[in-house]
Protein backbone atom coordinates (compact mmCIF):
# COMPACT_ATOMS: atom_id res chain seq x y z
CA UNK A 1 -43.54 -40.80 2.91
CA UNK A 2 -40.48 -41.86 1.00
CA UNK A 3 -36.86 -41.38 2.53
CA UNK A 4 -35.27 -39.26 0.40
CA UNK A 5 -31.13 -40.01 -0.10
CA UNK A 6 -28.63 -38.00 -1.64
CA UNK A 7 -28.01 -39.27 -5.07
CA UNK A 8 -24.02 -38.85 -4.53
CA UNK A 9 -22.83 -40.41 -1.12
CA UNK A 10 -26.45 -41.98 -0.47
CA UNK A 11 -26.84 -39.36 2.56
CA UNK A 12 -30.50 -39.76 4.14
CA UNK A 13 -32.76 -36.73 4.36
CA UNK A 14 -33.25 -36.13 8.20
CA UNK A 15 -35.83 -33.20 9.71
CA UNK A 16 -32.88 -31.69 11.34
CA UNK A 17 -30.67 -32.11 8.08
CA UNK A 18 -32.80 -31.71 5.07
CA UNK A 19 -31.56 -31.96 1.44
CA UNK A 20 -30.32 -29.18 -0.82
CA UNK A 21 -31.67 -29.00 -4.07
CA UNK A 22 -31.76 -32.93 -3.63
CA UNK A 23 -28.04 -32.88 -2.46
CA UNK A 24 -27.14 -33.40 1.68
CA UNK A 25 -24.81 -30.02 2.92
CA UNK A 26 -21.43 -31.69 2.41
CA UNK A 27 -22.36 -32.67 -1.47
CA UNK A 28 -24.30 -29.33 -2.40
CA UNK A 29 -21.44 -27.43 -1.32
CA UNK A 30 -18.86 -29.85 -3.11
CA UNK A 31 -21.06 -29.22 -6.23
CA UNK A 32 -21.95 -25.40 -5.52
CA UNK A 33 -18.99 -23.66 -3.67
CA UNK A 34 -19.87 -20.55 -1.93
CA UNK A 35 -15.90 -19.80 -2.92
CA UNK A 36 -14.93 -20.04 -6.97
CA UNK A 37 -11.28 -18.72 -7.19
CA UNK A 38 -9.23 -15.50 -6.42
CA UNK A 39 -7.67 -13.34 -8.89
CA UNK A 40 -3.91 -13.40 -7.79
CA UNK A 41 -3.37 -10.09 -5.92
CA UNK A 42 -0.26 -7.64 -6.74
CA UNK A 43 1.07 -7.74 -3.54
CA UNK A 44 4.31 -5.09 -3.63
CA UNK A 45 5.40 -3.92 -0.11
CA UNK A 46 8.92 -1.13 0.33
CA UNK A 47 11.25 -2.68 1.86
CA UNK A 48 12.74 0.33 3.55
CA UNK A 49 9.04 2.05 4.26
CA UNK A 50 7.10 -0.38 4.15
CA UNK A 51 4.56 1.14 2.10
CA UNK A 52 2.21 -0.92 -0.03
CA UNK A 53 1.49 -0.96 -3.92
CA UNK A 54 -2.82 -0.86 -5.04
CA UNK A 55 -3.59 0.06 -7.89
CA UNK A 56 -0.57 1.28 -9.79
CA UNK A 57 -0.06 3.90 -6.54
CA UNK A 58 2.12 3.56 -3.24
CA UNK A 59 0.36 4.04 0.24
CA UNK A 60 1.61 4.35 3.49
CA UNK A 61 2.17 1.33 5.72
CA UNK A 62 -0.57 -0.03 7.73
CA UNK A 63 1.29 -0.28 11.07
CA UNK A 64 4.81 -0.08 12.42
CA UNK A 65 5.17 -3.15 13.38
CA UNK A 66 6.15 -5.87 9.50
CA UNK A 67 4.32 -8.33 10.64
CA UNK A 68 1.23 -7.01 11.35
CA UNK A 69 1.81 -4.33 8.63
CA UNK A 70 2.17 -7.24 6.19
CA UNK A 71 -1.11 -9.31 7.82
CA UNK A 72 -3.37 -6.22 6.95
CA UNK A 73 -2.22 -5.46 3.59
CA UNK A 74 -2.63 -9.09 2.95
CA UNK A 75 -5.93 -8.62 4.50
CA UNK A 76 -7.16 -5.22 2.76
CA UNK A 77 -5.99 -6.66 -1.02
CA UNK A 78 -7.48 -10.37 -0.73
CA UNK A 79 -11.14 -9.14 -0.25
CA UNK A 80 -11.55 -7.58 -3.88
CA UNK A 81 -9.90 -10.12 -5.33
CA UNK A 82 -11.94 -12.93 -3.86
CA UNK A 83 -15.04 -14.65 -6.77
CA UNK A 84 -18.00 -15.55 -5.23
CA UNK A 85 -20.82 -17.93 -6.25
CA UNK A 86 -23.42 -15.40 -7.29
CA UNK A 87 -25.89 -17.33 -6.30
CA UNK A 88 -24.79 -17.36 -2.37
CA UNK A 89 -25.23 -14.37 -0.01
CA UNK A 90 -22.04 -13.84 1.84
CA UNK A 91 -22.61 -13.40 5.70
CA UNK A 92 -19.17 -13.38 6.49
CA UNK A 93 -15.62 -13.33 5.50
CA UNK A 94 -12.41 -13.84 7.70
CA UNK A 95 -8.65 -13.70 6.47
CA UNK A 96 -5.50 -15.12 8.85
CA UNK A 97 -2.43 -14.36 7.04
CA UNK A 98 -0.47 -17.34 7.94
CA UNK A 99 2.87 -15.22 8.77
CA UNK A 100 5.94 -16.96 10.50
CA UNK A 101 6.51 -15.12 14.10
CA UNK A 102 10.42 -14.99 12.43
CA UNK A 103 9.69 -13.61 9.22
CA UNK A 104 12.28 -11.60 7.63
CA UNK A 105 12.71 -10.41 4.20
CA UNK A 106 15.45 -12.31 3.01
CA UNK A 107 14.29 -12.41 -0.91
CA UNK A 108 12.43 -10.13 -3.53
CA UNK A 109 9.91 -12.92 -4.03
CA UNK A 110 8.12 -14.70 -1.37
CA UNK A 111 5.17 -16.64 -0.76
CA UNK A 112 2.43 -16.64 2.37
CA UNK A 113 -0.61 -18.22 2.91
CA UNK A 114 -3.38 -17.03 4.09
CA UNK A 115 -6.26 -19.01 5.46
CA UNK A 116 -10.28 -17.90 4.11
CA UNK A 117 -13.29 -18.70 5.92
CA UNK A 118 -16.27 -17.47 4.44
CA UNK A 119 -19.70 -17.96 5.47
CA UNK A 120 -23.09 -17.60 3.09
CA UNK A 121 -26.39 -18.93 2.22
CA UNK A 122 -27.13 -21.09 -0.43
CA UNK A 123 -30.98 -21.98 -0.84
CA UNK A 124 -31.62 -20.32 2.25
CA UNK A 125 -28.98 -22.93 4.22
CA UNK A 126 -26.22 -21.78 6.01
CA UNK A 127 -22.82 -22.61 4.63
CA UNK A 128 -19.15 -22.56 5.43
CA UNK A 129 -15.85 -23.30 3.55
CA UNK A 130 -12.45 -22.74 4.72
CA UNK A 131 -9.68 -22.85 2.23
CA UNK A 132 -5.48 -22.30 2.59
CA UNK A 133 -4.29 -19.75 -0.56
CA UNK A 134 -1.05 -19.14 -1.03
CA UNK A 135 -0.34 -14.90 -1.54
CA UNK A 136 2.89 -13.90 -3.79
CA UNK A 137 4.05 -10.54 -2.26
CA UNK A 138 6.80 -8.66 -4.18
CA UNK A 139 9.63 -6.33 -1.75
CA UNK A 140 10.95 -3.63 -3.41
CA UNK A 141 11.84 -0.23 -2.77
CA UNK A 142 8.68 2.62 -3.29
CA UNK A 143 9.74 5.47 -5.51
CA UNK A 144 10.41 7.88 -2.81
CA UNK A 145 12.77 5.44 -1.32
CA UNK A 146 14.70 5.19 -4.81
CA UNK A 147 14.42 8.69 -4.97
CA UNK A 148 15.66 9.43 -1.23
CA UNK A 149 18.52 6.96 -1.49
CA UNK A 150 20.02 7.99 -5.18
CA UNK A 151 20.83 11.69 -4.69
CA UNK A 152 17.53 12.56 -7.29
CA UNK A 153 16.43 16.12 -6.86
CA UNK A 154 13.96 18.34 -8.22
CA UNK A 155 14.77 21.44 -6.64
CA UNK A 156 17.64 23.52 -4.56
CA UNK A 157 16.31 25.66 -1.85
CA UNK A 158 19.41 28.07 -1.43
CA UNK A 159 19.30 29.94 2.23
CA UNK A 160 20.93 33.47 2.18
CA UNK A 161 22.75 34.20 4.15
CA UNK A 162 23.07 31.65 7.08
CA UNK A 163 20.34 30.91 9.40
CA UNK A 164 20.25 28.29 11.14
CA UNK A 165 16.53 29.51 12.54
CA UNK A 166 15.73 28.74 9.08
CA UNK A 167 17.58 25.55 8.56
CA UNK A 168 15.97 24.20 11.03
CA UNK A 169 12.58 25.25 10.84
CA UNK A 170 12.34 23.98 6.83
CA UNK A 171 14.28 20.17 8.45
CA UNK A 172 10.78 19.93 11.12
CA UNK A 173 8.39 20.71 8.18
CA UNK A 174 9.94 18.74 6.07
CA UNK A 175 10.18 15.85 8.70
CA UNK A 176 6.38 15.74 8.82
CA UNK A 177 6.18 15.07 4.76
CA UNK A 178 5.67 11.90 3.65
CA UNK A 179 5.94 12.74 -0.07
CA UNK A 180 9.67 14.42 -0.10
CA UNK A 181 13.02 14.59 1.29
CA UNK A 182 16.12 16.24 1.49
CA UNK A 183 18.58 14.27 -0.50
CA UNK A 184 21.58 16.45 -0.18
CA UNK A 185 22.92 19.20 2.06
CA UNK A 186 26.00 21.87 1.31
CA UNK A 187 26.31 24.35 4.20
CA UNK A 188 28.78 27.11 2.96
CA UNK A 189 30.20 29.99 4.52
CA UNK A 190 27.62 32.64 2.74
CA UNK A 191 24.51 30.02 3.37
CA UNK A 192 22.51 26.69 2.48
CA UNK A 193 21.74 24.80 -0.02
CA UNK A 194 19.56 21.88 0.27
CA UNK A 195 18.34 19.85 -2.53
CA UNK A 196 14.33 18.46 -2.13
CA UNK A 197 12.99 15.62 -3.80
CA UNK A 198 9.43 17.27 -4.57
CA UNK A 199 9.60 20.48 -6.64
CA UNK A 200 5.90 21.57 -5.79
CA UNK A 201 6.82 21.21 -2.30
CA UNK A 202 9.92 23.67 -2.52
CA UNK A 203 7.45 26.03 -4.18
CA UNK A 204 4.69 25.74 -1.34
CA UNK A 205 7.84 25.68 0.86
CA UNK A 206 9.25 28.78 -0.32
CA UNK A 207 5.93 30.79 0.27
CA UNK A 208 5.80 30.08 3.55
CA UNK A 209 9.16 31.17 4.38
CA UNK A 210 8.57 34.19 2.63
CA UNK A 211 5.24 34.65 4.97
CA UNK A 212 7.15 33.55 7.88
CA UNK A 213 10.52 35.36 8.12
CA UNK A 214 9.74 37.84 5.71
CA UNK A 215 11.89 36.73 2.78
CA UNK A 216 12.67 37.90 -0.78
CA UNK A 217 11.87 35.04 -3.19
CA UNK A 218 13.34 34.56 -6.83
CA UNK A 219 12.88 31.43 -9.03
CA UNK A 220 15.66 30.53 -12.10
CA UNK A 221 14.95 27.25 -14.17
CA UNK A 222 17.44 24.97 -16.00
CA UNK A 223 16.15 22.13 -18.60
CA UNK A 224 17.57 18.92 -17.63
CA UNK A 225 15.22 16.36 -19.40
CA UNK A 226 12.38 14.95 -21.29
CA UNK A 227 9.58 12.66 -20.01
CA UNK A 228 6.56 11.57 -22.51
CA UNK A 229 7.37 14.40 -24.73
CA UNK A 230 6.94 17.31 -22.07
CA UNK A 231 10.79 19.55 -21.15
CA UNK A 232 11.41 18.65 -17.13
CA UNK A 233 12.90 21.63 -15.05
CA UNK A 234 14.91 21.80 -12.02
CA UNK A 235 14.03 24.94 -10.04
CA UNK A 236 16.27 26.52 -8.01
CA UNK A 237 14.69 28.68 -5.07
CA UNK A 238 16.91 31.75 -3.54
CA UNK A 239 15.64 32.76 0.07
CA UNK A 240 17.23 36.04 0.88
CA UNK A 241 16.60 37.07 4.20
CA UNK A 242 16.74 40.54 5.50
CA UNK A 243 19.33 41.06 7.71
């Protein structure tokens, strides 16, 4: 029987290392990548929060810790952005985000790599191909963070009278919220006001005050904008206690 050689680098066909479609394992995967590009992920992490941008929508951080926070967002938005030979069968994928132990976010703009190793089969042959892509990641503050730090407001909870029973049991539930805040506080002599960040959570709010300590609840609306062609209302919510 005739050797057979690969027709690029002249490789010879072994029993332990047989061609490829007539190519050795180094040239058929030169010529037939398992890997064929990424589309660039929009990386976009809060600074402040460190809550993550997909899909036109903010999510909550990964972990505490930025490093690792950063290494699995990195991780989570690579994968569906990764192009694959459609003729291979992936086996495997691993991503290292390539972070410096020192990072710190010094800049809006930065750059990270991130080392791929994927694993396939091609022709029934087990392949692997490591590449080094570099990952743009954006830091900038989420909207609730805007919202938290620029006195916005869509609704004044107004305590009356005084109770600080009250005041604090609406600061714990509102501690355990991810989605508002209390952006202001004015503690007068005939009550509270405090002004929330989330309208529908004022509302929900309110009705559970009113189950709670047996309130009287009234609602009064002012106009103070337009978005997309729709009026956009601040509420203010009186809780009147019995007393």
């Amino acid at each position: 029987m005739n050797p057979k050689f690969c027709p690029k680098c002249g490789f010879e066909e072994t029993n332990s290392n047989l061609l490829i479609d007539g190519f050795c394992k180094k040239c058929f995967s030169q010529k037939n990548p398992i890997f064929l590009g990424i589309k660039e992920p929009k990386i976009i992490i809060c600074t402040n929060c460190k809550s993550y941008m997909h899909k036109n929508k903010w999510y909550s951080s990964l972990d505490y810790d930025l490093l690792k926070n950063i290494k699995k967002i990195i991780s989570l938005l690579m994968q569906e952005k990764i192009v694959f030979n459609k003729k291979a069968k992936i086996t495997k994928i691993e991503i290292t985000p390539l972070v410096p132990k020192n990072f710190q976010i010094k800049q809006k703009l930065t750059t990270i790599n991130a080392e791929l190793k994927i694993q396939g089969l091609m022709f029934n042959k087990k392949l692997e191909e490591i590449y080094e892509i570099p990952i743009k990641i954006n830091f900038s503050a989420c909207n609730l963070c805007i919202k938290k730090t620029s006195n916005y407001y869509e609704a004044i909870l107004q305590i009356r009278p005084k109770s600080q029973e009250v005041l604090d049991f609406v600061k714990k539930d509102i501690a355990e919220k991810k989605n508002a805040f209390i952006t202001k506080e004015e503690h007068l002599k005939y009550g509270h006001n405090l002004y929330l960040t989330s309208q529908n959570y004022a509302k929900n709010l309110a009705s559970l005050l009113k189950d709670k300590f047996n309130a009287e609840i009234k609602f009064s609306y002012i106009l103070f904008g337009r978005k997309d062609g729709k009026d956009i209302y601040r509420t203010t919510i009186l809780i009147k206690l019995k007393t």
